[in-house]
N, C-alpha and C. Protein backbone atom coordinates (compact mmCIF):
# COMPACT_ATOMS: atom_id res chain seq x y z
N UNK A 1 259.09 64.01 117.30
CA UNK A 1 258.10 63.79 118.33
C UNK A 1 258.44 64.59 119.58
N UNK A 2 259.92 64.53 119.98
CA UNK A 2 260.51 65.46 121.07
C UNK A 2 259.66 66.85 120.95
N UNK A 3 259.92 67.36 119.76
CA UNK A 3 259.44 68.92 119.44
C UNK A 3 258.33 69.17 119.67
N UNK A 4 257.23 68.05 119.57
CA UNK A 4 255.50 68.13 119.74
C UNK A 4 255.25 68.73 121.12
N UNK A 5 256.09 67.43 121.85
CA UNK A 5 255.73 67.56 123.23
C UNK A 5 256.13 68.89 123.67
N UNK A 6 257.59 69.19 123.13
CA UNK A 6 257.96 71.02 123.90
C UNK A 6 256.77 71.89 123.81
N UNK A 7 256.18 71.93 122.15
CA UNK A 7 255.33 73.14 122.07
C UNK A 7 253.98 72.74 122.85
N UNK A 8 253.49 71.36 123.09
CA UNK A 8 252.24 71.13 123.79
C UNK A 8 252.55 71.36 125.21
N UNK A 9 253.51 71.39 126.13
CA UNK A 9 253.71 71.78 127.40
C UNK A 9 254.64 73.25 127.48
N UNK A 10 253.61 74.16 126.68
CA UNK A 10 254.44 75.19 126.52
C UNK A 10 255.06 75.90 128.12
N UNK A 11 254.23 75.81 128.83
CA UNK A 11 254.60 76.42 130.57
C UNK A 11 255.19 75.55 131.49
N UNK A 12 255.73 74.33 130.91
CA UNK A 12 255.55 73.42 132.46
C UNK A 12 257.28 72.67 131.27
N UNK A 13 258.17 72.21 132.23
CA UNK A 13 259.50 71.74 131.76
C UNK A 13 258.79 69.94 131.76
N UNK A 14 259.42 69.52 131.15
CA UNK A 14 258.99 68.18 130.93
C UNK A 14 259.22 67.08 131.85
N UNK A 15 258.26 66.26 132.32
CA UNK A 15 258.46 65.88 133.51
C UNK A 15 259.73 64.90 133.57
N UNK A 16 260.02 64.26 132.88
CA UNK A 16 261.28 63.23 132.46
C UNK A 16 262.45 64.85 133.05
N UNK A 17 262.98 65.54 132.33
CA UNK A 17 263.79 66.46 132.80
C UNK A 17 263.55 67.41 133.90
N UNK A 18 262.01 67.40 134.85
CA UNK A 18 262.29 67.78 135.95
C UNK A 18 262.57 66.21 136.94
N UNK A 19 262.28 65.02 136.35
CA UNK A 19 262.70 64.26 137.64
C UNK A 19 263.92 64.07 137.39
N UNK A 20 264.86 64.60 136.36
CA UNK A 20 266.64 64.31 136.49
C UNK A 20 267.11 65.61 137.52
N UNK A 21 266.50 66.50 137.47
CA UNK A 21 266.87 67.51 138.40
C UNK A 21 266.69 67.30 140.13
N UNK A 22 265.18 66.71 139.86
CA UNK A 22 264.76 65.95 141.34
C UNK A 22 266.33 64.62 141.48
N UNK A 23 266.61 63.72 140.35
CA UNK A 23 267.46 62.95 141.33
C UNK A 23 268.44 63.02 141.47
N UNK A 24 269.26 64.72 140.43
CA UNK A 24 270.41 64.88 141.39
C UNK A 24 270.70 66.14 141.98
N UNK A 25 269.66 66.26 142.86
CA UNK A 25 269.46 67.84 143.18
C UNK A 25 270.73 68.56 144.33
N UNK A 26 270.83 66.79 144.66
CA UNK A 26 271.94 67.05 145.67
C UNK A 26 273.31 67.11 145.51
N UNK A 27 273.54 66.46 144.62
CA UNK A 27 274.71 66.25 143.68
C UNK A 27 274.99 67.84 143.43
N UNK A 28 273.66 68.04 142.65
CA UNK A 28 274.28 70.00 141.64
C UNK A 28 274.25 70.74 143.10
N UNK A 29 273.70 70.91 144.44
CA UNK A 29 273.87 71.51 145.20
C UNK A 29 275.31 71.68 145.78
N UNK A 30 276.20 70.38 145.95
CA UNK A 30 277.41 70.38 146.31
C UNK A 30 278.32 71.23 145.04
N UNK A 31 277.83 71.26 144.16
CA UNK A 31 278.91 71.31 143.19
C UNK A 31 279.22 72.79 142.87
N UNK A 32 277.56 73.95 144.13
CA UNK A 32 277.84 75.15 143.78
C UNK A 32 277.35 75.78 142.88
N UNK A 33 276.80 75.33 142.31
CA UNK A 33 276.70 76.16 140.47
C UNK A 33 276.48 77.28 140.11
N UNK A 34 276.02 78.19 141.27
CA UNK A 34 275.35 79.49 141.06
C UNK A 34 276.69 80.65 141.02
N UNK A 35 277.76 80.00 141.10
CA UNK A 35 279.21 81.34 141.48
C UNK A 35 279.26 81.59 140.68
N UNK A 36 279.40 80.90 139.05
CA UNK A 36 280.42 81.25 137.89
C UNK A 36 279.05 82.05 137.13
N UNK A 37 279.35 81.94 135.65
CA UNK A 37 278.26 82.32 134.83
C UNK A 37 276.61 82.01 134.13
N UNK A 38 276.45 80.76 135.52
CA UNK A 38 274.92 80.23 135.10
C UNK A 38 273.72 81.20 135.33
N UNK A 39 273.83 81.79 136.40
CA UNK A 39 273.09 83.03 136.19
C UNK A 39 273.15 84.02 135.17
N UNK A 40 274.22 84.03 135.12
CA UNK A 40 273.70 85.40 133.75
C UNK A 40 273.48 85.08 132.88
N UNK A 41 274.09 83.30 132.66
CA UNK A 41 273.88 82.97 130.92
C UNK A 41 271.92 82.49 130.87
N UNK A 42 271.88 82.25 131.96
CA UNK A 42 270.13 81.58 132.14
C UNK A 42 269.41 83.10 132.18
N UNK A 43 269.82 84.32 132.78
CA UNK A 43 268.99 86.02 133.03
C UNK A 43 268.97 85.75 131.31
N UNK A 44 270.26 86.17 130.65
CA UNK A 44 270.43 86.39 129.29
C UNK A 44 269.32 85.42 128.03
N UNK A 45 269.53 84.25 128.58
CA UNK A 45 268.69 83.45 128.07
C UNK A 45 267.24 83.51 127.96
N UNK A 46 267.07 84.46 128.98
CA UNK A 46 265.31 84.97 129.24
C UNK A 46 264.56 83.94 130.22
N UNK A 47 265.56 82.95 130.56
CA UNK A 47 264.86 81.86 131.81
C UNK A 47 264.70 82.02 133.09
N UNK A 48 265.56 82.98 133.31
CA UNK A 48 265.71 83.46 134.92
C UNK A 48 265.25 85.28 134.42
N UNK A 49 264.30 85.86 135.49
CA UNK A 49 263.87 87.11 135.34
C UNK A 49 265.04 88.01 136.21
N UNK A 50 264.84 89.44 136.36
CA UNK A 50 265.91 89.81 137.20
C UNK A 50 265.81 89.68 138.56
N UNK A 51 264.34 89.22 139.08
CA UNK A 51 263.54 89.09 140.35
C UNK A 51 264.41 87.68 140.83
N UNK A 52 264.22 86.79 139.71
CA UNK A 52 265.16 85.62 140.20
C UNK A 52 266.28 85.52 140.59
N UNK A 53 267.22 86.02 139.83
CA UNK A 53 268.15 86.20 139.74
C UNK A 53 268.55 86.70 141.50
N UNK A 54 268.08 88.37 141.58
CA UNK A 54 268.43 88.66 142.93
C UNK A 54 267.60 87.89 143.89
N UNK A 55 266.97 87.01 144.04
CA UNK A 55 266.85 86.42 144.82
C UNK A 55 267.44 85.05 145.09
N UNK A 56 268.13 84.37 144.32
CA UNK A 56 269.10 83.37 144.43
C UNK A 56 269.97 84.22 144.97
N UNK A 57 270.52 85.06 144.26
CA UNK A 57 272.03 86.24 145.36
C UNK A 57 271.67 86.59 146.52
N UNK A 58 270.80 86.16 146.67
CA UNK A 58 270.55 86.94 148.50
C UNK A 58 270.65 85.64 148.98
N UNK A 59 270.49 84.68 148.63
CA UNK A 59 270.27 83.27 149.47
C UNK A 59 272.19 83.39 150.45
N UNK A 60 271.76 82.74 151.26
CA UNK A 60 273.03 82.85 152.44
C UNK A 60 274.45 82.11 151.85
N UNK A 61 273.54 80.73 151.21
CA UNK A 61 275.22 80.05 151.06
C UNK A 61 275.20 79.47 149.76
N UNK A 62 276.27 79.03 149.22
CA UNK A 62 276.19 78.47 147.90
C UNK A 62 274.93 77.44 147.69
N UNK A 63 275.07 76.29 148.82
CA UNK A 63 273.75 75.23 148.39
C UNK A 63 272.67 76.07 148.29
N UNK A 64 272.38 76.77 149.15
CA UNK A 64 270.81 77.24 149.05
C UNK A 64 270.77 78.40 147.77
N UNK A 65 271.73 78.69 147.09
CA UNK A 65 271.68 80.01 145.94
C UNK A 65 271.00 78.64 144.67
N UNK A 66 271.94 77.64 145.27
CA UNK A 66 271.80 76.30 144.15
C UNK A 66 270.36 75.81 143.79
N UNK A 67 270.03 75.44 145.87
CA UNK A 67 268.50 74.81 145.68
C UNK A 67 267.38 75.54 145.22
N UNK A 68 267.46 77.30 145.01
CA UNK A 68 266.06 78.06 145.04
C UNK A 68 266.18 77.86 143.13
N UNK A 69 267.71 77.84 142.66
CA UNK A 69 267.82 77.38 141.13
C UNK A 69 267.27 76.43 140.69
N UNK A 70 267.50 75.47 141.23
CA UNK A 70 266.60 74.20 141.31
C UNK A 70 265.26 74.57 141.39
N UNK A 71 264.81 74.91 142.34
CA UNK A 71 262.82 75.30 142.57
C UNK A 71 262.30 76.11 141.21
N UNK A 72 263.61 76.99 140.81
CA UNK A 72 262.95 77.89 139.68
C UNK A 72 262.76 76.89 138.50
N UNK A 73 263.80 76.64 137.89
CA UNK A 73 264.03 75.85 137.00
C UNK A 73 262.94 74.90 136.08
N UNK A 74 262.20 74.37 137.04
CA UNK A 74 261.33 73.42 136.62
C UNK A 74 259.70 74.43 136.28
N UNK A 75 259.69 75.31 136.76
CA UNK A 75 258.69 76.47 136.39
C UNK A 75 258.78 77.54 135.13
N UNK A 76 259.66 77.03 134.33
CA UNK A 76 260.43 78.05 133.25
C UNK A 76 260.46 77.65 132.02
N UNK A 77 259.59 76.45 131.83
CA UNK A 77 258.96 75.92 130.27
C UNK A 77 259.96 75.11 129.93
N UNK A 78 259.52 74.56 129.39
CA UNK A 78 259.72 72.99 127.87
C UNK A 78 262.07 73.35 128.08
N UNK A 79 262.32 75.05 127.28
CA UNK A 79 263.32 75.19 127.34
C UNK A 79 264.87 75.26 128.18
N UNK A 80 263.55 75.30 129.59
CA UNK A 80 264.40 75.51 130.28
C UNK A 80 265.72 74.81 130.80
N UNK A 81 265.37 73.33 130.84
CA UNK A 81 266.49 72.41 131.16
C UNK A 81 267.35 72.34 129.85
N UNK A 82 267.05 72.61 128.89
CA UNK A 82 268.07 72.65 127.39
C UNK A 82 269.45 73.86 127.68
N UNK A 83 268.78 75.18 128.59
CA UNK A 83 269.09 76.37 128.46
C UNK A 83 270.40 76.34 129.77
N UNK A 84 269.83 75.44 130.63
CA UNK A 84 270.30 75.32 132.04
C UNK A 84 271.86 74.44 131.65
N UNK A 85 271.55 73.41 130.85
CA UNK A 85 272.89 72.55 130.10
C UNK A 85 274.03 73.25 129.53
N UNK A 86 273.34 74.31 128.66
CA UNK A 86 274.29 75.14 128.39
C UNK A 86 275.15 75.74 128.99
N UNK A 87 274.26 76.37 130.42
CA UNK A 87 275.04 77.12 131.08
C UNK A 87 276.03 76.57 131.83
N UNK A 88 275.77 75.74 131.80
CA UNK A 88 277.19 74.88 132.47
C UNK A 88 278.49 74.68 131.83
N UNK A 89 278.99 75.76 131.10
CA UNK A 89 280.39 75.89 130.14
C UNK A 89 281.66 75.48 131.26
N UNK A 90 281.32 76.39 132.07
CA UNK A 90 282.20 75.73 133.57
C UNK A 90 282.20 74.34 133.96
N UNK A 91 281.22 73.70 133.71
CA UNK A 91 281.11 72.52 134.94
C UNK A 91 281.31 71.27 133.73
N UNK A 92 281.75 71.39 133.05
CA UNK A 92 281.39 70.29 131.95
C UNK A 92 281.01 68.77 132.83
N UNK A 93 281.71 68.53 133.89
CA UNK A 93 281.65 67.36 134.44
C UNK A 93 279.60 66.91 135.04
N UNK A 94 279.52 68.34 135.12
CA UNK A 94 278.17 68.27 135.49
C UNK A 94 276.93 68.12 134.24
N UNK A 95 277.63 68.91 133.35
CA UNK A 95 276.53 68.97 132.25
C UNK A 95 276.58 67.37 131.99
N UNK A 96 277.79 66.61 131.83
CA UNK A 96 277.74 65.10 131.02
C UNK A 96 277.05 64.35 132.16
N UNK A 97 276.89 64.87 133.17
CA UNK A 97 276.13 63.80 134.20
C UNK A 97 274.18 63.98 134.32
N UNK A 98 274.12 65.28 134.01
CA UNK A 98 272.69 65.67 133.65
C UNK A 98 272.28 64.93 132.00
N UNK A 99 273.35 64.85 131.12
CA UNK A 99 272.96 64.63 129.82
C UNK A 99 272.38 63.07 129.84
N UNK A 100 273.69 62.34 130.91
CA UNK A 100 273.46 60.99 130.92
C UNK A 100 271.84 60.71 131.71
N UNK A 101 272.04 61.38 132.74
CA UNK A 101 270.62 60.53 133.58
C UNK A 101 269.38 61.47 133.03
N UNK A 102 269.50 62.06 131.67
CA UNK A 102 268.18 62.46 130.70
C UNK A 102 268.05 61.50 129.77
N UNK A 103 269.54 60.91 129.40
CA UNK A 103 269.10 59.92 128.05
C UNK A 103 268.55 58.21 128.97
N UNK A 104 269.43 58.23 130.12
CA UNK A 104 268.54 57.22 130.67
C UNK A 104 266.69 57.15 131.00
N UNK A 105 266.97 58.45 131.20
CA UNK A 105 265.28 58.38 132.04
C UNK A 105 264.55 58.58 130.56
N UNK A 106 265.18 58.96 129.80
CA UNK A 106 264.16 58.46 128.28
C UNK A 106 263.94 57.29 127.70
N UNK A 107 264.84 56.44 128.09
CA UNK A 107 264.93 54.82 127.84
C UNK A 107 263.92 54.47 128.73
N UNK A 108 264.14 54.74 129.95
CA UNK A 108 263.64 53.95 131.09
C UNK A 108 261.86 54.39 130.51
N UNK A 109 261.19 55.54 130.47
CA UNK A 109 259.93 55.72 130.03
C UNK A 109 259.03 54.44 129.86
N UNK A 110 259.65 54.70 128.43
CA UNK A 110 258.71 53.89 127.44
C UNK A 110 258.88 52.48 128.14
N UNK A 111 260.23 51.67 128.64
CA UNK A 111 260.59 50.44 129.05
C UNK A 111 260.06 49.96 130.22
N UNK A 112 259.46 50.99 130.70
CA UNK A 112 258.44 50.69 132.23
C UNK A 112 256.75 50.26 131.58
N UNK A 113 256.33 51.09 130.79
CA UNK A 113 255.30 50.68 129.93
C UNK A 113 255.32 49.26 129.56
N UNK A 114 256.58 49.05 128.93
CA UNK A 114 256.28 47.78 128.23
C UNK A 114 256.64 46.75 129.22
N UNK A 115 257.56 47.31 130.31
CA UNK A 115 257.38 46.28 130.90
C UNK A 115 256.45 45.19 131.70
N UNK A 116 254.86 46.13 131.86
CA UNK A 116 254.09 46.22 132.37
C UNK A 116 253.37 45.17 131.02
N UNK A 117 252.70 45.70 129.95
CA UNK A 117 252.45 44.70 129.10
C UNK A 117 253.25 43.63 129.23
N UNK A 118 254.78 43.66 128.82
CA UNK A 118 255.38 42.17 128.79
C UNK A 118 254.89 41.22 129.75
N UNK A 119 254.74 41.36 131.07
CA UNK A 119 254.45 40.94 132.36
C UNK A 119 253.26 39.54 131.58
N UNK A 120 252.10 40.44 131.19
CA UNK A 120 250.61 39.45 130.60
C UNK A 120 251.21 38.21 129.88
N UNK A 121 251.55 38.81 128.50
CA UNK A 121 252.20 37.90 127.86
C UNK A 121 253.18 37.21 128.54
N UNK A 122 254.01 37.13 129.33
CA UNK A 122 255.12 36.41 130.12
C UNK A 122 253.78 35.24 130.47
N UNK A 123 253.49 35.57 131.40
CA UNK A 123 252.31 34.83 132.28
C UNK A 123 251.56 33.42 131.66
N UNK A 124 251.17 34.13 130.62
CA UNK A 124 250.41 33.24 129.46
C UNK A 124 251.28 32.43 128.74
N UNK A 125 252.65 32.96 128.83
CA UNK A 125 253.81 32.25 127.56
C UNK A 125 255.17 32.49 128.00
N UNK A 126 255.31 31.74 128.75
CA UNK A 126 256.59 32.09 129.44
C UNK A 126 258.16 32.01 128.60
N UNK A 127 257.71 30.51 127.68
CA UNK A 127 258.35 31.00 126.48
C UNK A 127 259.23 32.28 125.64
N UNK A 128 258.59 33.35 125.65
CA UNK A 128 258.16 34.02 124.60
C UNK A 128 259.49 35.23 125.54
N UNK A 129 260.43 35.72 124.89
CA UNK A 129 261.14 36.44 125.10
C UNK A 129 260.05 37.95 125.40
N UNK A 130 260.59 38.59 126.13
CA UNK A 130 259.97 39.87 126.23
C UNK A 130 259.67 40.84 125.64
N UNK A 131 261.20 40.91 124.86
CA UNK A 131 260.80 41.93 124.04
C UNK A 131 260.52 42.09 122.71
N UNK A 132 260.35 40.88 122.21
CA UNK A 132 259.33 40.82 121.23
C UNK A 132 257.85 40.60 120.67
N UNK A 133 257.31 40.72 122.32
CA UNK A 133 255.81 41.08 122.44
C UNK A 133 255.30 42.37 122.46
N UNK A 134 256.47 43.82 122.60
CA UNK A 134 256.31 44.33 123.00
C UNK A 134 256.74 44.93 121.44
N UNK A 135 257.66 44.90 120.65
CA UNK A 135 258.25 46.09 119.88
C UNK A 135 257.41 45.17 118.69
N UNK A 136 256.96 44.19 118.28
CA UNK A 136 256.48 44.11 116.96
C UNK A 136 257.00 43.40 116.33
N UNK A 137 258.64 43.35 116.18
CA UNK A 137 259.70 43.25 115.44
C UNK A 137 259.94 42.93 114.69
N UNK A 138 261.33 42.03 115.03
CA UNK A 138 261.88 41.11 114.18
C UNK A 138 261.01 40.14 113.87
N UNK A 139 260.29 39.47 114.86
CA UNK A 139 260.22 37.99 114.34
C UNK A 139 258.20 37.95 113.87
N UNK A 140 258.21 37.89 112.53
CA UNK A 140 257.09 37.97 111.95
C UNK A 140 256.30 36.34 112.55
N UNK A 141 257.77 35.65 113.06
CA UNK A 141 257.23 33.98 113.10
C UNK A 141 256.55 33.82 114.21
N UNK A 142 256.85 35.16 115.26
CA UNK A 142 256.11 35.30 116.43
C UNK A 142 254.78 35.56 116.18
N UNK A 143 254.65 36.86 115.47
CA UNK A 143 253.34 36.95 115.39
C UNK A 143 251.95 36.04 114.71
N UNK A 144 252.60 35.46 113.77
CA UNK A 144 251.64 34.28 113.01
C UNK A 144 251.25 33.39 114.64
N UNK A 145 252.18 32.64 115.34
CA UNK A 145 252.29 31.70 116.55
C UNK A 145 251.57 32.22 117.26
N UNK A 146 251.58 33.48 117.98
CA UNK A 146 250.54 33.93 118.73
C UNK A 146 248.75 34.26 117.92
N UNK A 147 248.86 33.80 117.08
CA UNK A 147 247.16 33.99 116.60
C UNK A 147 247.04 33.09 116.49
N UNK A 148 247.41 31.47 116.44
CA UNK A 148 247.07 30.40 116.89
C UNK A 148 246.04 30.24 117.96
């Protein structure tokens, strides 16, 4: 299902992985990223053009070479945040902190949805654990009880 969505938002990075960039934009700004080899491995990669490229190198100081990386980034398709992970061979500490708050904000998705349904059913049946109004599940004994 991951794969659908890449090829249907072929121009635009996926919004779940541009808001992990939005919430730690400040974080990767301190950390520099633009000194070592993320530029060339992202030019090489075909994500960054050579226009980009020299224009992050002209930026004055490390944060701001960081933040215009950031601005590009999210304009550079479906691949781009996959491509950007990589390049972080240097920073490993950074890549496992981008990996984590992507697999969260994929949990969190769908769990805001349902939390929103659960809410009705709560209301009506306070009873009724949450999350088995919501996934189907386990308990078949639920569903007979609710068509009562």
């Amino acid at each position: 299902m991951h794969h659908l969505q890449s090829l249907k938002t072929q121009g635009e990075m996926e919004a779940r992985d541009k808001q992990v960039l939005r919430s730690l934009r400040l974080e990767l700004g301190a950390e520099v990223l633009v000194e070592g080899l993320v530029l060339q491995y992202l030019y090489q990669e075909g994500v960054l053009t050579e226009s980009h490229v020299q224009e992050i190198k002209a930026q004055a100081t490390g944060l701001r070479k960081t933040m215009l990386l950031l601005d590009i980034l999210p304009t550079r398709g479906p691949k781009a945040f996959d491509a950007f992970l990589d390049s972080l061979q240097e920073f490993p500490w950074v890549r496992e902190k981008l990996e984590k708050a992507r697999e969260e904000a994929m949990v969190e998705l769908p769990a805001d949805k349902s939390e929103r349904c659960g809410r009705i059913h709560l209301s009506a049946r306070p009873t009724v654990p949450f999350s088995s109004s919501i996934s189907y599940s386990n308990s078949p004994s639920f569903l007979a009880e609710g068509q009562h």
